[in-house]
N, C-alpha and C. Protein backbone atom coordinates (compact mmCIF):
# COMPACT_ATOMS: atom_id res chain seq x y z
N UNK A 1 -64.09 -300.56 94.94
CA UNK A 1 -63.48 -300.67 96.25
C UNK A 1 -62.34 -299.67 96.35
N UNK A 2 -62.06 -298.74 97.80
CA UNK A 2 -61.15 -298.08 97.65
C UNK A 2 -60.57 -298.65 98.80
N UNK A 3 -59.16 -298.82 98.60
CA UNK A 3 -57.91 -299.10 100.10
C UNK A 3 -57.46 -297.98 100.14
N UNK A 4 -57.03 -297.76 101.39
CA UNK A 4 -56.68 -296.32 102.21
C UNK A 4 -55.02 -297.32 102.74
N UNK A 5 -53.70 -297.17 102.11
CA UNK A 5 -52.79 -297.85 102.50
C UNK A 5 -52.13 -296.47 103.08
N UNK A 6 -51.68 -297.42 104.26
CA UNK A 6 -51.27 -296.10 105.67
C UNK A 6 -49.95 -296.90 105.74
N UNK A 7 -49.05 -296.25 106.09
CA UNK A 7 -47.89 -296.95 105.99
C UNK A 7 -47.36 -296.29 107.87
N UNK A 8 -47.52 -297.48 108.68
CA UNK A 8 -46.93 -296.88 110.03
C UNK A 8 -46.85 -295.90 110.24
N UNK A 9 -46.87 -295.15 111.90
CA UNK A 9 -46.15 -293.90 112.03
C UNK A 9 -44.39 -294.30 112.25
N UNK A 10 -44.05 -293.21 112.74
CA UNK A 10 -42.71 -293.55 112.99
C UNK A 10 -41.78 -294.30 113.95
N UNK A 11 -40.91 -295.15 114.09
CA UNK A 11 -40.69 -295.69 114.86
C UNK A 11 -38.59 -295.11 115.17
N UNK A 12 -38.21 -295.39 116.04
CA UNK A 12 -36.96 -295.13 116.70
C UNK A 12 -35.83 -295.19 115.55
N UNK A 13 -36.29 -296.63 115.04
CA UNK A 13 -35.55 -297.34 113.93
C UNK A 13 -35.04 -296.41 112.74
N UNK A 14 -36.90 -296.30 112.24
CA UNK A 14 -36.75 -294.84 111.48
C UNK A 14 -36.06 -293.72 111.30
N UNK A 15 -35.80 -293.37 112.45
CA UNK A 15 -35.54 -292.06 112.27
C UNK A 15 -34.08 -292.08 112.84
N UNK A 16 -33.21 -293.14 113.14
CA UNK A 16 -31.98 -293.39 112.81
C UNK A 16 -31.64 -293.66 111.41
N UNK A 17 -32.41 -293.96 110.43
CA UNK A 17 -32.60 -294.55 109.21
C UNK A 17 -32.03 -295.85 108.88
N UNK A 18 -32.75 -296.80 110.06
CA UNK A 18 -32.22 -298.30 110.05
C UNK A 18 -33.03 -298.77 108.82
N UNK A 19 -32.60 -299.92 108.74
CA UNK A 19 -33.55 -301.21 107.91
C UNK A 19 -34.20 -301.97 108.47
N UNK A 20 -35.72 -301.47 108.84
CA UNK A 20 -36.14 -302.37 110.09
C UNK A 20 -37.37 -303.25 108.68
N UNK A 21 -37.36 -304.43 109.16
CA UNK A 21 -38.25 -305.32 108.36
C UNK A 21 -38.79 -306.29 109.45
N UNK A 22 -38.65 -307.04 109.75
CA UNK A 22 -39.67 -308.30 110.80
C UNK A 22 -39.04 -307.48 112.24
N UNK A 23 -38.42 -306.46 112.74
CA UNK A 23 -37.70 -306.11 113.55
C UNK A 23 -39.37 -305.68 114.10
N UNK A 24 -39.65 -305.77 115.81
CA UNK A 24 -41.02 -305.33 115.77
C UNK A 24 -40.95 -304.33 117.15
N UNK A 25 -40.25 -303.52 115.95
CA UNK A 25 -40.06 -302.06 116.83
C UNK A 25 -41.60 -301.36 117.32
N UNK A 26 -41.49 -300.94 118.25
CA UNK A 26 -42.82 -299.86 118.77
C UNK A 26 -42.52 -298.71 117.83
N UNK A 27 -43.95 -297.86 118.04
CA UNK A 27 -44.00 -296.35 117.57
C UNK A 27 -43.08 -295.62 118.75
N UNK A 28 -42.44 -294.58 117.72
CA UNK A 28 -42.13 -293.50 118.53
C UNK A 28 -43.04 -292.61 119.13
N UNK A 29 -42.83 -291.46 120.27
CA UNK A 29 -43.72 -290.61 120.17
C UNK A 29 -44.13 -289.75 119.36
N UNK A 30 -43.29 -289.62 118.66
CA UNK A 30 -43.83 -288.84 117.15
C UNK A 30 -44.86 -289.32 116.39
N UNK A 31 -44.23 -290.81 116.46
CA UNK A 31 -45.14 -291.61 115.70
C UNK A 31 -46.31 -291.90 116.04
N UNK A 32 -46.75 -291.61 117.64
CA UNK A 32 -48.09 -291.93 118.16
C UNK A 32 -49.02 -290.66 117.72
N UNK A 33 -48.08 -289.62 117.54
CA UNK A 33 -48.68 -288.67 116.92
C UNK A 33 -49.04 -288.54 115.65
N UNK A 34 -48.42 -288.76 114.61
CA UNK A 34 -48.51 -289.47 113.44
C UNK A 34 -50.05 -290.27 113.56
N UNK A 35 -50.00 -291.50 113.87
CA UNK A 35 -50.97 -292.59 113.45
C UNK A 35 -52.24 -291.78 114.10
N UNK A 36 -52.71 -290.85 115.33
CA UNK A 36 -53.30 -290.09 116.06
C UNK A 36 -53.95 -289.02 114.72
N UNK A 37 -52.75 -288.27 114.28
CA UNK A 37 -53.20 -287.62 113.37
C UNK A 37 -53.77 -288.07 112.00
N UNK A 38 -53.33 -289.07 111.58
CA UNK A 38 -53.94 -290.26 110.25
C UNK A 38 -55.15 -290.37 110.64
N UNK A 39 -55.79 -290.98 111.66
CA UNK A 39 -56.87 -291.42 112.66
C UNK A 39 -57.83 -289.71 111.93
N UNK A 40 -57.50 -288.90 112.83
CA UNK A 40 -58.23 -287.98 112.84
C UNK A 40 -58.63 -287.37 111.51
N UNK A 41 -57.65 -287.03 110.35
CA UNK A 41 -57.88 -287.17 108.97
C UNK A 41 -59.05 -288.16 108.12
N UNK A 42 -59.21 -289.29 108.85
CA UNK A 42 -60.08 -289.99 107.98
C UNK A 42 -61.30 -290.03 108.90
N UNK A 43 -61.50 -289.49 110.04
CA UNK A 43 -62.68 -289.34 110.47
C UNK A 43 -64.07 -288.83 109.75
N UNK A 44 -65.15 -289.66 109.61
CA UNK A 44 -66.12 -288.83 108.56
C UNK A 44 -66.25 -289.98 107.10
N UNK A 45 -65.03 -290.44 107.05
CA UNK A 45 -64.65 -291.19 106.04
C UNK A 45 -65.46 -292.93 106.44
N UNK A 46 -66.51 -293.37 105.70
CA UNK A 46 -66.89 -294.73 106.22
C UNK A 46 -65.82 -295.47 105.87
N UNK A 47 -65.30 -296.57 107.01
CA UNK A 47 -64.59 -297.29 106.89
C UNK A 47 -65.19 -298.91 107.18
N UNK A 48 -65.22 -299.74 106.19
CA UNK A 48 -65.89 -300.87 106.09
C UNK A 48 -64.74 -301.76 107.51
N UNK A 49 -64.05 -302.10 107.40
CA UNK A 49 -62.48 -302.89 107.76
C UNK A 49 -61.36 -302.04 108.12
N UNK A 50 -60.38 -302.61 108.85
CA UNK A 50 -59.46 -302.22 109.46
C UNK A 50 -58.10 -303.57 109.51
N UNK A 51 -57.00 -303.56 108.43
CA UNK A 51 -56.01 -304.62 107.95
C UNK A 51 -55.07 -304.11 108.39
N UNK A 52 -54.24 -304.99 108.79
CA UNK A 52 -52.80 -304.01 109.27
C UNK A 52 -51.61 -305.59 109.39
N UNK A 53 -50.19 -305.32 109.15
CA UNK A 53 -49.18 -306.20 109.65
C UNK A 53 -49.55 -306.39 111.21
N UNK A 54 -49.08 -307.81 111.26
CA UNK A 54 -49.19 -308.10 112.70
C UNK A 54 -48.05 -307.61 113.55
N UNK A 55 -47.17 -306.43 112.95
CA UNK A 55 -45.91 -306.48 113.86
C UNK A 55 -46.17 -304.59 114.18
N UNK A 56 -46.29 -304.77 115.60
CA UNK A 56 -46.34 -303.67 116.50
C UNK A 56 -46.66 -302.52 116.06
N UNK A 57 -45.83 -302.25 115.38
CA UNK A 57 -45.59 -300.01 114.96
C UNK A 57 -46.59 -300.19 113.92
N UNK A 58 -47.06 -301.64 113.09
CA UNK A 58 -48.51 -301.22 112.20
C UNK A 58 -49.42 -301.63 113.12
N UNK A 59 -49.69 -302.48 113.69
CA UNK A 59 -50.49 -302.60 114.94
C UNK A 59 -51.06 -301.38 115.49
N UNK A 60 -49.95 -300.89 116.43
CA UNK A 60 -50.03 -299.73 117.19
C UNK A 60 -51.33 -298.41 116.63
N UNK A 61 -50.31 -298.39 114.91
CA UNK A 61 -50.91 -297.40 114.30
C UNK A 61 -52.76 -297.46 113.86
N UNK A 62 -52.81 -298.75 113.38
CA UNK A 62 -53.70 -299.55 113.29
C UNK A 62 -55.29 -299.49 114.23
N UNK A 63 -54.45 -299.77 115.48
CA UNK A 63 -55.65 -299.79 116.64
C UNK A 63 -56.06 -297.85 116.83
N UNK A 64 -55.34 -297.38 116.61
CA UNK A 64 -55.56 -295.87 116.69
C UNK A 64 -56.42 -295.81 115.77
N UNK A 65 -56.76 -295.90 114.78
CA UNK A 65 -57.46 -295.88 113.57
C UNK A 65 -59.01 -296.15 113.81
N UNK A 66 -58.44 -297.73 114.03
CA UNK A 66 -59.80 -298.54 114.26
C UNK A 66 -60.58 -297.98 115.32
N UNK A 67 -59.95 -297.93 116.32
CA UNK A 67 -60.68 -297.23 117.32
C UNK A 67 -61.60 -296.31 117.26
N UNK A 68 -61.19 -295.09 116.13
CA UNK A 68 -62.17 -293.94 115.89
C UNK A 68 -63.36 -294.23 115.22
N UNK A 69 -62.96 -295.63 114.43
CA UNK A 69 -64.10 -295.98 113.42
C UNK A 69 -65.08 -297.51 114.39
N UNK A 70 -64.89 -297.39 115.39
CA UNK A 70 -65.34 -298.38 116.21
C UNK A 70 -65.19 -299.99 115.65
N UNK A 71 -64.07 -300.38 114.68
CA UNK A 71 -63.45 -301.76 114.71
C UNK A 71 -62.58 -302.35 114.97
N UNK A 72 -62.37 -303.69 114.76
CA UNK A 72 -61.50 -303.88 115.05
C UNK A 72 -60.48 -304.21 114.43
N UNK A 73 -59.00 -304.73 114.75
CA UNK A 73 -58.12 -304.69 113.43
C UNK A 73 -57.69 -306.02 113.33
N UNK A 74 -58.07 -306.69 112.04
CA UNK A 74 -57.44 -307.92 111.00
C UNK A 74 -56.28 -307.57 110.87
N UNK A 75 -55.70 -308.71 111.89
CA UNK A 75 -53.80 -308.80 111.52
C UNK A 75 -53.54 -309.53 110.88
N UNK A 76 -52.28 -309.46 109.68
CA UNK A 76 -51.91 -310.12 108.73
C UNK A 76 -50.60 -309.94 108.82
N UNK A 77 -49.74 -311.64 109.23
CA UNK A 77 -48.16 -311.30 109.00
C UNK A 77 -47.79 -311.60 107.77
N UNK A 78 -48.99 -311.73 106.85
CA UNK A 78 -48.20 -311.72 105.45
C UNK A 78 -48.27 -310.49 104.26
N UNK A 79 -48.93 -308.93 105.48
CA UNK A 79 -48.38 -308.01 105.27
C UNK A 79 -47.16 -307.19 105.28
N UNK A 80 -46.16 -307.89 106.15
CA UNK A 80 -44.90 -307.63 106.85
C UNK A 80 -44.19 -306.89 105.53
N UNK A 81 -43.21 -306.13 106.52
CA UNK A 81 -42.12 -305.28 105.46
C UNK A 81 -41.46 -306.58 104.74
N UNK A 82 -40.26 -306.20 104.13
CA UNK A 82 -39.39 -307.24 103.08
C UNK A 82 -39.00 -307.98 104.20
N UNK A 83 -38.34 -308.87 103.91
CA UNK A 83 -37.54 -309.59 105.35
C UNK A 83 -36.13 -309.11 105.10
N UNK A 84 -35.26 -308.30 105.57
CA UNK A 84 -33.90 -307.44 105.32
C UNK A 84 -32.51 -308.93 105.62
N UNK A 85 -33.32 -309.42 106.06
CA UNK A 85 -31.90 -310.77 106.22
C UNK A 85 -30.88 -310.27 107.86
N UNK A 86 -29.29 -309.89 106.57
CA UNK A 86 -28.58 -309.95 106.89
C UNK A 86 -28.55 -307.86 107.44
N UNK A 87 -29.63 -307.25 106.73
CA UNK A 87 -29.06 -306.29 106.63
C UNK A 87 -29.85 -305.24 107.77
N UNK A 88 -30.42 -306.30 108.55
CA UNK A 88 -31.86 -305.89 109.58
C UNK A 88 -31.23 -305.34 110.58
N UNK A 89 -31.65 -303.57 110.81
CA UNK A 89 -31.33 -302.75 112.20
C UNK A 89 -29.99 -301.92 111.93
N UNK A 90 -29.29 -302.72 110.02
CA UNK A 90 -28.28 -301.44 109.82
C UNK A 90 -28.80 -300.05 109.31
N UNK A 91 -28.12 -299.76 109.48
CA UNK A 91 -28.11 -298.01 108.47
C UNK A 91 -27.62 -298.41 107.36
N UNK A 92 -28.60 -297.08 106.52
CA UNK A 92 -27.72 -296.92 104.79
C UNK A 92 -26.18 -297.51 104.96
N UNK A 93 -25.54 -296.69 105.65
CA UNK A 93 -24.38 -295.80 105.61
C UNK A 93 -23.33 -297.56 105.95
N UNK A 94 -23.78 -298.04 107.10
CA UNK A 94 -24.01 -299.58 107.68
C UNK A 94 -23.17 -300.51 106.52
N UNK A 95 -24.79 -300.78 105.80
CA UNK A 95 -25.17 -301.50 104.49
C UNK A 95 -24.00 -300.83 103.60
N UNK A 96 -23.96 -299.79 103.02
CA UNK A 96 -22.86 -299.36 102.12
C UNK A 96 -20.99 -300.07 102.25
N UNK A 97 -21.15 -299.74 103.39
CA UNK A 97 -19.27 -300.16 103.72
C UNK A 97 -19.15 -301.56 104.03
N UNK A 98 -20.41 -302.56 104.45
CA UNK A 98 -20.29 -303.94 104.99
C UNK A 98 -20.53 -304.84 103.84
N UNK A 99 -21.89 -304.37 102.91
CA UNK A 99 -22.39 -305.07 101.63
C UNK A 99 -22.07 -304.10 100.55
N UNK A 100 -21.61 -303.61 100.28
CA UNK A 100 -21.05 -302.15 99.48
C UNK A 100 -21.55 -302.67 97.67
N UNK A 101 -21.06 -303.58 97.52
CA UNK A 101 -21.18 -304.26 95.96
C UNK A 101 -22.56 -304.77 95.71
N UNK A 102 -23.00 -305.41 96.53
CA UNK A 102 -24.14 -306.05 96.52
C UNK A 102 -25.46 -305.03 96.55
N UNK A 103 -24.87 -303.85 97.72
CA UNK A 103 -26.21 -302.97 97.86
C UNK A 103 -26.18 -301.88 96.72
N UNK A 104 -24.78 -301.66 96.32
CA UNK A 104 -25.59 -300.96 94.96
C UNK A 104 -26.11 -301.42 93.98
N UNK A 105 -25.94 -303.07 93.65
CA UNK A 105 -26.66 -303.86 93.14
C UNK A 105 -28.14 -303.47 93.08
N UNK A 106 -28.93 -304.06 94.32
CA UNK A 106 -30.02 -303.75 95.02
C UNK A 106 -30.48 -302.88 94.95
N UNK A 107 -29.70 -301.74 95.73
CA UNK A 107 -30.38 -300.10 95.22
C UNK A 107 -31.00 -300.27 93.13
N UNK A 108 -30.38 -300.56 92.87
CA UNK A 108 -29.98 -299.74 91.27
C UNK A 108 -31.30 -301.33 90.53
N UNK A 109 -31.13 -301.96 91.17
CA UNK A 109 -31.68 -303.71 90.30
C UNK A 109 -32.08 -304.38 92.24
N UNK A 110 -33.47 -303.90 92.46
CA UNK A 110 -34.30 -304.78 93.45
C UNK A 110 -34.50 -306.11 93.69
N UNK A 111 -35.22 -305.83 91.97
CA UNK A 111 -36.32 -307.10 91.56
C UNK A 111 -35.01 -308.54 91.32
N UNK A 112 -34.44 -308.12 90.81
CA UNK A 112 -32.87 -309.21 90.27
C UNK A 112 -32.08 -309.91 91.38
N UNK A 113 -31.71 -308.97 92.55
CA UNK A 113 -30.29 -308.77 93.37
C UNK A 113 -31.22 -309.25 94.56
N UNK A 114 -30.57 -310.46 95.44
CA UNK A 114 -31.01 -310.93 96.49
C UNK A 114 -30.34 -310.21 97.60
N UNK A 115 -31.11 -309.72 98.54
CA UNK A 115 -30.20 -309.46 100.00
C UNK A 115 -30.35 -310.78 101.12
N UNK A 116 -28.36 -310.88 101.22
CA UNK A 116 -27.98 -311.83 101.91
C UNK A 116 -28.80 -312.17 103.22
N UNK A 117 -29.41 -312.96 103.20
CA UNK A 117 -29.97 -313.83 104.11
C UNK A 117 -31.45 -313.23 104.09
N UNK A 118 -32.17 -312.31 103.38
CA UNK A 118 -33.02 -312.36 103.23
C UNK A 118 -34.09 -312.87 102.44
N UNK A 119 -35.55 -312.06 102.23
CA UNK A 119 -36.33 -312.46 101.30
C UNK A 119 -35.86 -311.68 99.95
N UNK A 120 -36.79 -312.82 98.98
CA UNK A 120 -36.00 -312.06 97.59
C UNK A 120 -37.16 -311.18 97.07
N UNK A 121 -37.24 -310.56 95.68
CA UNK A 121 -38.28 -309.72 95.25
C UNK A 121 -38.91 -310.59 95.32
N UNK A 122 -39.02 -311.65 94.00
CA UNK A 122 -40.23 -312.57 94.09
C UNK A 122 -40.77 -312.88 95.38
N UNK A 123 -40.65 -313.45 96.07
CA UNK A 123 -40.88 -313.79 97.48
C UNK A 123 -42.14 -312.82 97.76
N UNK A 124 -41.39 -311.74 98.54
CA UNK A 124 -42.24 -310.52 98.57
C UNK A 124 -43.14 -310.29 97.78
N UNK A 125 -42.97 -309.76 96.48
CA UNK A 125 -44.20 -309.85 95.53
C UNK A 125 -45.08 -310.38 95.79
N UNK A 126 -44.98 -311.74 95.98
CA UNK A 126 -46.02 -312.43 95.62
C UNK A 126 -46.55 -312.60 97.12
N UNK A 127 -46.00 -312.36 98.01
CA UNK A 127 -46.78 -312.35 99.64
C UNK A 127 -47.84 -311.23 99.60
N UNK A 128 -47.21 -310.25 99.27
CA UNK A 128 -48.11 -308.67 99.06
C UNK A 128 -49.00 -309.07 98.42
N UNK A 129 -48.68 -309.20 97.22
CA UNK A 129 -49.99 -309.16 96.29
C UNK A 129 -51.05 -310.68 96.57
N UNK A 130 -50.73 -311.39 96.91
CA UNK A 130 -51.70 -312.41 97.49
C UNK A 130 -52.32 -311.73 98.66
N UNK A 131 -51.93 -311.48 99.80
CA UNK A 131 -52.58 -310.61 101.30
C UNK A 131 -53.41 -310.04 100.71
N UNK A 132 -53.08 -308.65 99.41
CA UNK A 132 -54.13 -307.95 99.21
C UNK A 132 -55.59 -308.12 98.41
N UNK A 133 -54.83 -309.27 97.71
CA UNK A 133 -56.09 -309.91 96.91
C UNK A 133 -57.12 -310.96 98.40
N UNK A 134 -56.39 -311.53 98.81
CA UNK A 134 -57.30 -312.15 99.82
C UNK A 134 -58.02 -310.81 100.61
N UNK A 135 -57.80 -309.73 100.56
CA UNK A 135 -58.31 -308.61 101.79
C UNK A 135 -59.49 -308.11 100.69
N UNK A 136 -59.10 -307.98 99.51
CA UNK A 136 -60.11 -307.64 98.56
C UNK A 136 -61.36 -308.53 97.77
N UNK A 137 -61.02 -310.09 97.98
CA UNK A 137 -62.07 -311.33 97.59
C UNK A 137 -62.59 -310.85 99.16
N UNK A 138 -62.47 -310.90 100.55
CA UNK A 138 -62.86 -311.15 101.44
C UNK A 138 -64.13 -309.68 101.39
N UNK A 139 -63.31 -308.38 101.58
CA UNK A 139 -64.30 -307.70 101.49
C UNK A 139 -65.36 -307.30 100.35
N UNK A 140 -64.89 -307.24 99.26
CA UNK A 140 -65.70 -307.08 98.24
C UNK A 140 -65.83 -305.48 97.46
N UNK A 141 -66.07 -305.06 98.11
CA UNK A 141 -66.21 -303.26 97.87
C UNK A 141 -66.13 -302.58 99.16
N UNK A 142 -66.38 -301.22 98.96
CA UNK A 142 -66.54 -300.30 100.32
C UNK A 142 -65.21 -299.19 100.31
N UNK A 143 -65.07 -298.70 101.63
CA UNK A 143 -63.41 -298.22 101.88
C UNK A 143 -62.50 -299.52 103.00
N UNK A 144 -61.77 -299.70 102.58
CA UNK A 144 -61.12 -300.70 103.50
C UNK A 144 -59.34 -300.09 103.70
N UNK A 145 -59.30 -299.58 104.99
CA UNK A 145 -58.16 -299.54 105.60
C UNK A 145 -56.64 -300.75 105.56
N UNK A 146 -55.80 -300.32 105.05
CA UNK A 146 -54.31 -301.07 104.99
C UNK A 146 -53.23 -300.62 105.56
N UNK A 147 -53.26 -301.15 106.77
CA UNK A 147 -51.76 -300.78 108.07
C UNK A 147 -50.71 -301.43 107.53
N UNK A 148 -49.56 -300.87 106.76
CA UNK A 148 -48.21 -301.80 106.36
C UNK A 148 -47.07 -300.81 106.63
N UNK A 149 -46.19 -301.22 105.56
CA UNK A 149 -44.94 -300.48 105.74
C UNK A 149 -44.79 -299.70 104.64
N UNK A 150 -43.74 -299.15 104.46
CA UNK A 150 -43.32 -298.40 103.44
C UNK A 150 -42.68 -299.35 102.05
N UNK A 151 -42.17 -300.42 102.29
CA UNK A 151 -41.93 -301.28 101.32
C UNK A 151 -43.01 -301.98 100.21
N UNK A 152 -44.21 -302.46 100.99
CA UNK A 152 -44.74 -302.91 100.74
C UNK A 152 -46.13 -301.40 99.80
N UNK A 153 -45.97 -300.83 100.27
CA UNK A 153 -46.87 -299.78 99.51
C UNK A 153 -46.18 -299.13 97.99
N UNK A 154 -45.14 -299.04 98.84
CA UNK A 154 -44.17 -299.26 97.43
C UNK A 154 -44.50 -299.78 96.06
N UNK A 155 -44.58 -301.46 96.69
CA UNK A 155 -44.92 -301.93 95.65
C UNK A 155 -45.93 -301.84 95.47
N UNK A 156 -47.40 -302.29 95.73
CA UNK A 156 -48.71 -302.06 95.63
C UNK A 156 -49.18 -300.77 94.64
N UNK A 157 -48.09 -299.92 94.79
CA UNK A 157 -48.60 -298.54 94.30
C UNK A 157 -48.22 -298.55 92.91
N UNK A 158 -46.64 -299.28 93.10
CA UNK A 158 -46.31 -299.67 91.63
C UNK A 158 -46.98 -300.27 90.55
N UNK A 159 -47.27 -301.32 91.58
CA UNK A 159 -47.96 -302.57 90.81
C UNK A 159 -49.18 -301.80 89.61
N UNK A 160 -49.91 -301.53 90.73
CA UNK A 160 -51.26 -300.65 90.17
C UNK A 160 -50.62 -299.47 89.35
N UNK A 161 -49.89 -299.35 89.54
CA UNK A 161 -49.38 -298.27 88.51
C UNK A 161 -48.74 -298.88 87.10
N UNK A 162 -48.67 -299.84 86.79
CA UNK A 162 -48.34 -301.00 85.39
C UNK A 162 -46.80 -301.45 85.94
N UNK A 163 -46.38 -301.39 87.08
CA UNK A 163 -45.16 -302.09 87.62
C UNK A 163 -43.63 -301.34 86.84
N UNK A 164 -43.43 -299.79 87.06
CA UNK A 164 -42.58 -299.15 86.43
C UNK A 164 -41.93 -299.18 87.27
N UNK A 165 -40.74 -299.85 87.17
CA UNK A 165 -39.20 -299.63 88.02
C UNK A 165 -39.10 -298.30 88.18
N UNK A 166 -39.03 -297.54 87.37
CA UNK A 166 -38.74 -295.86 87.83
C UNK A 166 -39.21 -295.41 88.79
N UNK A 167 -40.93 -295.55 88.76
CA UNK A 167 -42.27 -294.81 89.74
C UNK A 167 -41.45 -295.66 91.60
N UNK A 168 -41.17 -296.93 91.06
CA UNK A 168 -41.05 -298.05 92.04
C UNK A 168 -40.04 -297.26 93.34
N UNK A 169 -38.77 -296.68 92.30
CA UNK A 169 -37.42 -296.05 92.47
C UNK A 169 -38.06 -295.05 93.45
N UNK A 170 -38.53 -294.22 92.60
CA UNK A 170 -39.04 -292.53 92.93
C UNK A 170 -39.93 -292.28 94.22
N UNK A 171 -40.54 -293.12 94.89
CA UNK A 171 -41.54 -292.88 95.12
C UNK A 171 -41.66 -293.40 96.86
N UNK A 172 -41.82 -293.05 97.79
CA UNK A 172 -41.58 -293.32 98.42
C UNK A 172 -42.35 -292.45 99.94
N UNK A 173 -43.06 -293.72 100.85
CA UNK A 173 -44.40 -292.93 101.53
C UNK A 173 -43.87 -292.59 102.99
N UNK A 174 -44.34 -291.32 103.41
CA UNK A 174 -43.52 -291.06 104.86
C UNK A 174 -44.66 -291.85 106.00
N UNK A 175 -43.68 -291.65 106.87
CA UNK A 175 -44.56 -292.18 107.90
C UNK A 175 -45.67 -291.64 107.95
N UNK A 176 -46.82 -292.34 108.26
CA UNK A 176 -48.19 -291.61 108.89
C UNK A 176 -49.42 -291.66 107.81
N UNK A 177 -48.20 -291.37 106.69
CA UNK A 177 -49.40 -291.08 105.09
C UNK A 177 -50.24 -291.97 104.76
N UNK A 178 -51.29 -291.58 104.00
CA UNK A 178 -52.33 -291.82 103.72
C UNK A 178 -52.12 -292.52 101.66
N UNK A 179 -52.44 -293.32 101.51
CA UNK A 179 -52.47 -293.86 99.60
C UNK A 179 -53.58 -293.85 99.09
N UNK A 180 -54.39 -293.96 98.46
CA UNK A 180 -55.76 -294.30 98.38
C UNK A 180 -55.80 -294.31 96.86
N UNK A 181 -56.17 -296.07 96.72
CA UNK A 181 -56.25 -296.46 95.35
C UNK A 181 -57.82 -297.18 95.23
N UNK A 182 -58.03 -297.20 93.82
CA UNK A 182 -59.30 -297.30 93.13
C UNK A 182 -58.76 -298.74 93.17
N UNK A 183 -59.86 -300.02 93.55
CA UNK A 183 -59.53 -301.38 92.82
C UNK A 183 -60.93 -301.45 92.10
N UNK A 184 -61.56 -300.77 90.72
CA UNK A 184 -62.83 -301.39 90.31
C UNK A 184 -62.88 -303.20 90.88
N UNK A 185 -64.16 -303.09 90.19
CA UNK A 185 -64.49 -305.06 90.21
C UNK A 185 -63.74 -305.53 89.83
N UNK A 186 -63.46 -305.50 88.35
CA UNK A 186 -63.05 -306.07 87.07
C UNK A 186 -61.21 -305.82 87.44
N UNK A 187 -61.10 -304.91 88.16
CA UNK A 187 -59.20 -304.94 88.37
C UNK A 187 -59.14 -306.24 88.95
N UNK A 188 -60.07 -306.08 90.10
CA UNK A 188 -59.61 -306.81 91.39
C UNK A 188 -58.48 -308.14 90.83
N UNK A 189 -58.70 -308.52 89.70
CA UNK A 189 -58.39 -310.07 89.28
C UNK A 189 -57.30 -310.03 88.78
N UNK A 190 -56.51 -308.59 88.63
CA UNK A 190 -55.06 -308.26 88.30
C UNK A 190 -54.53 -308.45 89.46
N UNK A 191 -55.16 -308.15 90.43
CA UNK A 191 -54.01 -308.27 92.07
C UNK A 191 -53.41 -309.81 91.62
């Protein structure tokens, strides 16, 4: 089985460099261009399914997709970005001077350091990686499309990658992009 994880186009939020997480910002116009151009890239490409967060800007991106491949799109809100709490719609810059101690915590130690009023790693973890295992018992094999965020591919990419904090650190998907990971049979049961 291969997933094609697309991480939104861009949204307003973005490109102020907020912390948008359950926030269910629309695409920008850039971004309609973006998910337009993703769309057109995988044309040619059989696409079994079409998965995406139920919140708008993966939506948005989502139905652009599906559309070319004539399906329709499986929403999942337990694809959603992290839940940011306290820190939802600030900027870096925001977050630095208001949570200053805590977020270099976070930055530096994710998995450990809770953000105030949000979800914690565990939490997350285990939402992601359950969604994707249910998207992967459900379909079975094929290519299957994944509309999320940038957080969440994050991890996924990690994960499958033996879960290296460093790669986790480093790595990081722009709007619009395209992931595309191998799940043999026999993985599937690591998700």
């Amino acid at each position: 089985m291969r997933l094609y994880l697309i991480r939104h186009g861009e949204t307003n939020s973005n490109k102020d460099f907020r912390f948008i997480g359950n926030t269910d910002d629309p695409l920008s116009e850039e971004g309609l261009v973006q998910a337009k151009e993703t769309a057109d890239s995988l044309i040619g490409v059989d696409i079994k399914a079409v998965y995406s967060s139920d919140l708008k800007r993966a939506m948005q991106t989502a139905e652009i997709i599906a559309k070319s491949h004539s399906l329709e799109v499986k929403a999942k809100n337990s694809l959603r970005e992290i839940d940011f709490g306290d820190w939802e719609l600030l900027t870096y810059d925001d977050i630095d001077v208001l949570y200053h101690d805590i977020f270099k915590r976070w930055l530096a130690d994710p998995v450990n350091t809770q953000i105030p009023g949000g979800e914690s790693w565990k939490q997350f973890r285990g939402r992601i990686l359950f969604a994707v295992k249910e998207i992967v018992d459900q379909e079975k094999d094929g290519n299957v499309i994944v509309v999320l965020h940038g957080g969440p591919i994050k991890l996924l990419v990690s994960y499958l990658n033996g879960d290296d904090p460093m790669f986790f650190k480093s790595f990081w998907p722009a709007p619009g992009s395209v992931n595309i990971v191998e799940i043999p049979r026999l993985a599937a049961d690591k998700l």
